[in-house]
Protein backbone atom coordinates (compact mmCIF):
# COMPACT_ATOMS: atom_id res chain seq x y z
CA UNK A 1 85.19 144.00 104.72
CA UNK A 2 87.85 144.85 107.36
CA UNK A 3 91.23 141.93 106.34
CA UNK A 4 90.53 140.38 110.09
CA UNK A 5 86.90 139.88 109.05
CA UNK A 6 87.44 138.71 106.02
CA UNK A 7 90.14 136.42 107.22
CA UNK A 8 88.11 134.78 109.80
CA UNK A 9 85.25 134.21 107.32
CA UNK A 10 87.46 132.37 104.83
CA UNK A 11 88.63 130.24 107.54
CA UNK A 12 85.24 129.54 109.20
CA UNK A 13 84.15 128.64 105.21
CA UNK A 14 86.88 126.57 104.78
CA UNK A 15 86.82 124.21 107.85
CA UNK A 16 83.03 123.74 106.56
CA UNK A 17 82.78 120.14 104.49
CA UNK A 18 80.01 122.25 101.75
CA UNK A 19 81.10 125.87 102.58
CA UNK A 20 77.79 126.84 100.31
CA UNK A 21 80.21 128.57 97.27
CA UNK A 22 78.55 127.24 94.34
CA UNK A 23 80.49 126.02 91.57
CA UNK A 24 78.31 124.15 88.06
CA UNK A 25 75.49 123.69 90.86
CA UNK A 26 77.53 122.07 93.48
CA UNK A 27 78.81 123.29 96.69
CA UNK A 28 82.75 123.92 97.57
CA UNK A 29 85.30 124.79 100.52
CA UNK A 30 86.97 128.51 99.90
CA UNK A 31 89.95 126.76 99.67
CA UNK A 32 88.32 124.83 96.26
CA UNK A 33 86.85 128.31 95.31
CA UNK A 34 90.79 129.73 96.00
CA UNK A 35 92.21 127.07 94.13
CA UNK A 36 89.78 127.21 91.14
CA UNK A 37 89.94 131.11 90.69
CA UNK A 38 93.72 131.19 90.71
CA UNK A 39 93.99 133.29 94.13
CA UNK A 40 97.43 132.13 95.56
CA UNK A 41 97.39 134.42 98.18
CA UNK A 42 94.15 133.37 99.56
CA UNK A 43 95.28 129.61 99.32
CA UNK A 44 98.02 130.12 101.39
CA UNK A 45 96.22 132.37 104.04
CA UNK A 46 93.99 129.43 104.18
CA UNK A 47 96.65 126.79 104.55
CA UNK A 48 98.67 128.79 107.10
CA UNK A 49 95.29 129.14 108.99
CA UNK A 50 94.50 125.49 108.83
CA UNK A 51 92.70 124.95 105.99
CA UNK A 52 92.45 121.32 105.25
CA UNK A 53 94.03 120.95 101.86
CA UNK A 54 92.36 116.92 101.53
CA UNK A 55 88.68 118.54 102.24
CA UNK A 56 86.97 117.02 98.81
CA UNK A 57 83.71 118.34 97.49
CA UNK A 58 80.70 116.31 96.21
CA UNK A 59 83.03 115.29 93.73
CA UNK A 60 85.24 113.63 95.58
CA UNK A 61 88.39 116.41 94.33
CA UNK A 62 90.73 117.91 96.29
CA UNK A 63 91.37 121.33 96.10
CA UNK A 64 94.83 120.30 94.38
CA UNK A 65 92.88 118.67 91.26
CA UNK A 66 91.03 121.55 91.16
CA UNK A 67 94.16 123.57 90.90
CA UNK A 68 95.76 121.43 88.81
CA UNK A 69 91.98 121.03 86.44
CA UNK A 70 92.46 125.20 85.82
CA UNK A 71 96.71 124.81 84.98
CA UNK A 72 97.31 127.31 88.31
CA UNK A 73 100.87 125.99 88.60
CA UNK A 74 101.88 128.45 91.46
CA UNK A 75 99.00 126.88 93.73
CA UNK A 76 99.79 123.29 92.34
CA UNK A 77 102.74 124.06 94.32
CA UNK A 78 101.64 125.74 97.51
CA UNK A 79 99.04 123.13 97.97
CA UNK A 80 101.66 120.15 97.00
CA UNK A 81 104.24 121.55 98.81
């Protein structure tokens, strides 16, 4: 995918409450699935692009105690920050 595609995709995902990633059978924003996987770079595209970084999945957690639920300290930071 072209970055300008794949950029706008994220960010359509993202503003989505249930962007339909699945993570243990439940559904999560790319900025959750960002956060998760340990993908700084995509976390800040996404927060520099308006990604909401309160949006909670089913859960009820933020993308931050997702970050902080894998030991990512480098996005602990972006998204606290």
């Amino acid at each position: 995918m072209h970055g300008r595609c794949r950029k706008n995709f994220c960010l359509q995902k993202s503003s989505m409450p249930l962007a339909g990633l699945v993570y243990f059978h439940m559904y999560i924003s790319a900025i959750h699935a960002a956060a998760l996987a340990g993908h700084a770079v995509s976390v800040k595209l996404l927060l520099q692009n308006g990604g909401n970084v309160n949006i909670q999945d089913q859960l009820q957690h933020t993308p931050l105690f997702r970050a902080c639920e894998m030991g990512h300290t480098g996005i602990i930071l972006a998204l606290y920050i």
